[in-house]
C-alpha atoms as a PDB file:
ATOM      1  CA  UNK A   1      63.778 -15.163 -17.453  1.00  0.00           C
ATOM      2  CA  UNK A   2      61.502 -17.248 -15.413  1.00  0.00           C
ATOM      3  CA  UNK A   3      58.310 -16.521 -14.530  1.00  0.00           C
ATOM      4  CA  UNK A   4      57.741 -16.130 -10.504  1.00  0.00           C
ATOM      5  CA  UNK A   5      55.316 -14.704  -7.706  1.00  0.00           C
ATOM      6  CA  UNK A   6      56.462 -11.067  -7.059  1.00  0.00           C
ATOM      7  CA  UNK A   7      55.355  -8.649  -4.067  1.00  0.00           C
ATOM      8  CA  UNK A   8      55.500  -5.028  -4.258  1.00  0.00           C
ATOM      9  CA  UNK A   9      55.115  -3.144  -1.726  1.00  0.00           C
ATOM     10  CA  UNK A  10      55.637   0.603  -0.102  1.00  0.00           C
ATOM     11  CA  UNK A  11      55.523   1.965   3.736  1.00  0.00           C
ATOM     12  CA  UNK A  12      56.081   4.521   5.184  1.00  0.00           C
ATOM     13  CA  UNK A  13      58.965   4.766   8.383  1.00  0.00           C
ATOM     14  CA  UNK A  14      62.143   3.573   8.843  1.00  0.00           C
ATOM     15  CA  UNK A  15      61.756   0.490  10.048  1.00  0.00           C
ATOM     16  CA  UNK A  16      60.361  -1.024   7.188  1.00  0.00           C
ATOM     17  CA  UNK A  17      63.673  -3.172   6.310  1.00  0.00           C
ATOM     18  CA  UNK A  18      63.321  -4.501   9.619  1.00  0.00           C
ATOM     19  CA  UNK A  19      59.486  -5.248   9.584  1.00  0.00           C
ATOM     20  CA  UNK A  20      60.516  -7.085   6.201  1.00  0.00           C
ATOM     21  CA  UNK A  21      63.171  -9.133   7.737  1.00  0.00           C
ATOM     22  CA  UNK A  22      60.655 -10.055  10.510  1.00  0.00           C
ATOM     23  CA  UNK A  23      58.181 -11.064   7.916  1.00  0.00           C
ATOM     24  CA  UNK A  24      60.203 -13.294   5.769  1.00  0.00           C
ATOM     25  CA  UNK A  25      63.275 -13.938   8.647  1.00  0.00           C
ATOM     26  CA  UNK A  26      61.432 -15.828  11.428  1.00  0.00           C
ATOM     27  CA  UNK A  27      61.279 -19.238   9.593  1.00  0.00           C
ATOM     28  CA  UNK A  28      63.898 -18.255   7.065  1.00  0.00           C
ATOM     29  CA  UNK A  29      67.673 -18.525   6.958  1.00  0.00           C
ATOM     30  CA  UNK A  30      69.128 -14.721   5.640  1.00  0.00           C
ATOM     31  CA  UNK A  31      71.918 -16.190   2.724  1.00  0.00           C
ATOM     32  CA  UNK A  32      73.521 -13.080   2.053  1.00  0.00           C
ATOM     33  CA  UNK A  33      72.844 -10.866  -1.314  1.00  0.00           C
ATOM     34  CA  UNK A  34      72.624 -12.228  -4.626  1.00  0.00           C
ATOM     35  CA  UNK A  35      73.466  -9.251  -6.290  1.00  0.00           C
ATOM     36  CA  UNK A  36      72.777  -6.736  -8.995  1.00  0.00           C
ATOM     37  CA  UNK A  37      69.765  -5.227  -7.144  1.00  0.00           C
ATOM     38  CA  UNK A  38      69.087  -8.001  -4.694  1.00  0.00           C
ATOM     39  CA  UNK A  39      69.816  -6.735  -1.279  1.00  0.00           C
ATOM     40  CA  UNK A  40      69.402 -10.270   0.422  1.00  0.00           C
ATOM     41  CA  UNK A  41      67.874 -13.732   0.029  1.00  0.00           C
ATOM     42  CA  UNK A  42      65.880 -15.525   2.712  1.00  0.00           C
ATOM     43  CA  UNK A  43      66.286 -19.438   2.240  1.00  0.00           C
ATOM     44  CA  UNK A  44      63.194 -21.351   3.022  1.00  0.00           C
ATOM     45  CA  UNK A  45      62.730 -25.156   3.313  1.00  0.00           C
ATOM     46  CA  UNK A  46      60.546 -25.001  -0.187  1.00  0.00           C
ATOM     47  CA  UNK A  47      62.041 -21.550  -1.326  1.00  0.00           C
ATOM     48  CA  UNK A  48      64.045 -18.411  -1.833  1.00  0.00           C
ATOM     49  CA  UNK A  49      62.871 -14.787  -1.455  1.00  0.00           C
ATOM     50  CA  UNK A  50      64.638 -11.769  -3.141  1.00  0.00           C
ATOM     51  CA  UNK A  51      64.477  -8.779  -1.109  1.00  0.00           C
ATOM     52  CA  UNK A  52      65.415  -5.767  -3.146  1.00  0.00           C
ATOM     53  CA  UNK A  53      64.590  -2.043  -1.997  1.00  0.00           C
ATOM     54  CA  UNK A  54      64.039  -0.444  -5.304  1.00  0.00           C
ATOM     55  CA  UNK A  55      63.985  -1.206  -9.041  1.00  0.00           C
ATOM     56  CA  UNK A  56      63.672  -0.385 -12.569  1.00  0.00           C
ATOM     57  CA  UNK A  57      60.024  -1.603 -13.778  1.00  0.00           C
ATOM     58  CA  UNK A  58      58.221   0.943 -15.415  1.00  0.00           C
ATOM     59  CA  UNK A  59      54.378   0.553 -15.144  1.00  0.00           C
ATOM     60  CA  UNK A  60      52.745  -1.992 -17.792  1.00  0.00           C
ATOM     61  CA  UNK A  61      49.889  -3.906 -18.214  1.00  0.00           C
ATOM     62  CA  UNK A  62      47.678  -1.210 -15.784  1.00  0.00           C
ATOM     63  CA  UNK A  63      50.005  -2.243 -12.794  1.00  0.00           C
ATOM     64  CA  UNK A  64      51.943   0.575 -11.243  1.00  0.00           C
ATOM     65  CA  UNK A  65      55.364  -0.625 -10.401  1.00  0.00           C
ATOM     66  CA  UNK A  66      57.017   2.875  -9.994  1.00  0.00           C
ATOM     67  CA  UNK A  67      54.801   3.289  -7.051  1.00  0.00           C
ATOM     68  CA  UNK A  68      55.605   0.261  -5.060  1.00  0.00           C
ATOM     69  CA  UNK A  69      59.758   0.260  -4.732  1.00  0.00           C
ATOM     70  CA  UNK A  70      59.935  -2.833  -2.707  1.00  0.00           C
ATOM     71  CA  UNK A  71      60.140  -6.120  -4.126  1.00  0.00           C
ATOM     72  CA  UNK A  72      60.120  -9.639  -2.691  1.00  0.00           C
ATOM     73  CA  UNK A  73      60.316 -12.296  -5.640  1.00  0.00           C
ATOM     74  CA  UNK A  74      59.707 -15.771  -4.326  1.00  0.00           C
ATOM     75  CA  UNK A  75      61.461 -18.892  -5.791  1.00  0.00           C
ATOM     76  CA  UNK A  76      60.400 -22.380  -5.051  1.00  0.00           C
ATOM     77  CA  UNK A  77      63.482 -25.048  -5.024  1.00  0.00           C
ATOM     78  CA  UNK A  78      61.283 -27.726  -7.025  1.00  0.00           C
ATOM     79  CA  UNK A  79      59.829 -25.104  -9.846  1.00  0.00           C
ATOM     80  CA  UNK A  80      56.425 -25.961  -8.409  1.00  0.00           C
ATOM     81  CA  UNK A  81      54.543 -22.927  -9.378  1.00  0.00           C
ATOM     82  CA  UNK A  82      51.665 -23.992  -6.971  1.00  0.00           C
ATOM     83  CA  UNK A  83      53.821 -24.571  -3.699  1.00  0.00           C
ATOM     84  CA  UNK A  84      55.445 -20.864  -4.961  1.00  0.00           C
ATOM     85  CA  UNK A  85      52.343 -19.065  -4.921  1.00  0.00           C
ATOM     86  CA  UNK A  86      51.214 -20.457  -1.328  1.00  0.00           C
ATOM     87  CA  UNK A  87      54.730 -19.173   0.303  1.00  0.00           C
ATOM     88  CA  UNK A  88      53.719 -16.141  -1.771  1.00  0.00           C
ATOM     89  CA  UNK A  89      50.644 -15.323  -0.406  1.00  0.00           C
ATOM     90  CA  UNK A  90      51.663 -16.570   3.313  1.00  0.00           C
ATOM     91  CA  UNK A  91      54.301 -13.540   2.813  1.00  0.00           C
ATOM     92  CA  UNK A  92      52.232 -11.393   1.521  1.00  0.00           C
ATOM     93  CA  UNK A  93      48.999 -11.931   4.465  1.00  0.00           C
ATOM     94  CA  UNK A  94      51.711 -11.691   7.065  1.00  0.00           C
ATOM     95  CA  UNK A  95      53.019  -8.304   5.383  1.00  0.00           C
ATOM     96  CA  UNK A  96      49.323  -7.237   5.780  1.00  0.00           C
ATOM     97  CA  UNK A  97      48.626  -8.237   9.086  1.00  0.00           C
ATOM     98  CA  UNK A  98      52.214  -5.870  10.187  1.00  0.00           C
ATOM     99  CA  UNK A  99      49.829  -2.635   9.140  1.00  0.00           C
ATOM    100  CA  UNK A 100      52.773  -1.273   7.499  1.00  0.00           C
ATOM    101  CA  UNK A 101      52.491  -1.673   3.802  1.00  0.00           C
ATOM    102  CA  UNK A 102      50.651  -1.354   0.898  1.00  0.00           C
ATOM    103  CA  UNK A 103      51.477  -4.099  -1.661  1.00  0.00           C
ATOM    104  CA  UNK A 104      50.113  -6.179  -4.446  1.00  0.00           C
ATOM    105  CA  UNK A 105      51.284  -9.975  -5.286  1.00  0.00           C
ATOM    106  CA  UNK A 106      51.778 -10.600  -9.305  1.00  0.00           C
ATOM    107  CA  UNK A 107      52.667 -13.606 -11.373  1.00  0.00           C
ATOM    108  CA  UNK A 108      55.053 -13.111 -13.937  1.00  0.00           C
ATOM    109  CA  UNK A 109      54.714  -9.182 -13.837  1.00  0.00           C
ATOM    110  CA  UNK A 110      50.975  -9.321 -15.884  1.00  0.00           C
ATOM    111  CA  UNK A 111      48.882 -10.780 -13.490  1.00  0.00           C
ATOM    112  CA  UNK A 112      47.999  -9.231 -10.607  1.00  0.00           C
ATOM    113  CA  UNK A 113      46.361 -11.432  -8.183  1.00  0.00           C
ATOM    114  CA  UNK A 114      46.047  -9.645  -4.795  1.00  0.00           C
ATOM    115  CA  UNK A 115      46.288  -6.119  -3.613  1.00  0.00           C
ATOM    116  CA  UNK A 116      45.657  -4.483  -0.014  1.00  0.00           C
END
């Protein structure tokens, strides 16, 4: 398994797939699901985000998973772990600036590198 920039998030409401899809949607191109949990995949120019409403992670390495049920993985096309974690973050400040969530941004699920 590869090691990626993750965002996991909670809200509160219904619209919250919706204020996701406007997040990641306005520059992106929706490809359909990938399966398993995957609900759908977002193609960017650089990347891929995996949007999946729940999952399975317990809580390790002091980060609470089980309390966070969304999760956007990010994917760069070129492996570049450095353009990954910019499209990362630019997800992550515009899923801030909605006033909807709660979320932290991870790197290979044991390093947790930002949290509002």
């Amino acid at each position: 398994m590869s090691a990626h920039h993750e965002i996991f998030a909670t809200a509160d409401g219904a619209g919250v797939p919706a204020a996701i899809e406007r997040v990641i949607g306005v520059d992106g191109r929706v490809e359909g699901s990938s399966g398993g949990e995957v609900h759908y995949t977002v193609g960017f120019d650089n990347a891929f985000v995996d949007v999946a409403l729940s999952h399975d992670y317990d809580d390790d390495q002091g980060i609470e998973f089980s309390g966070f049920p969304l999760v956007l993985t990010v994917r760069d096309r070129e492996s570049s772990q450095q353009q990954e974690e910019a499209t990362a973050r630019r997800i992550f400040q515009a899923l801030r600036a909605t006033g909807l969530f709660h979320a932290f941004l991870v790197y290979n699920l044991q390093q947790k590198l930002d949290q509002f």
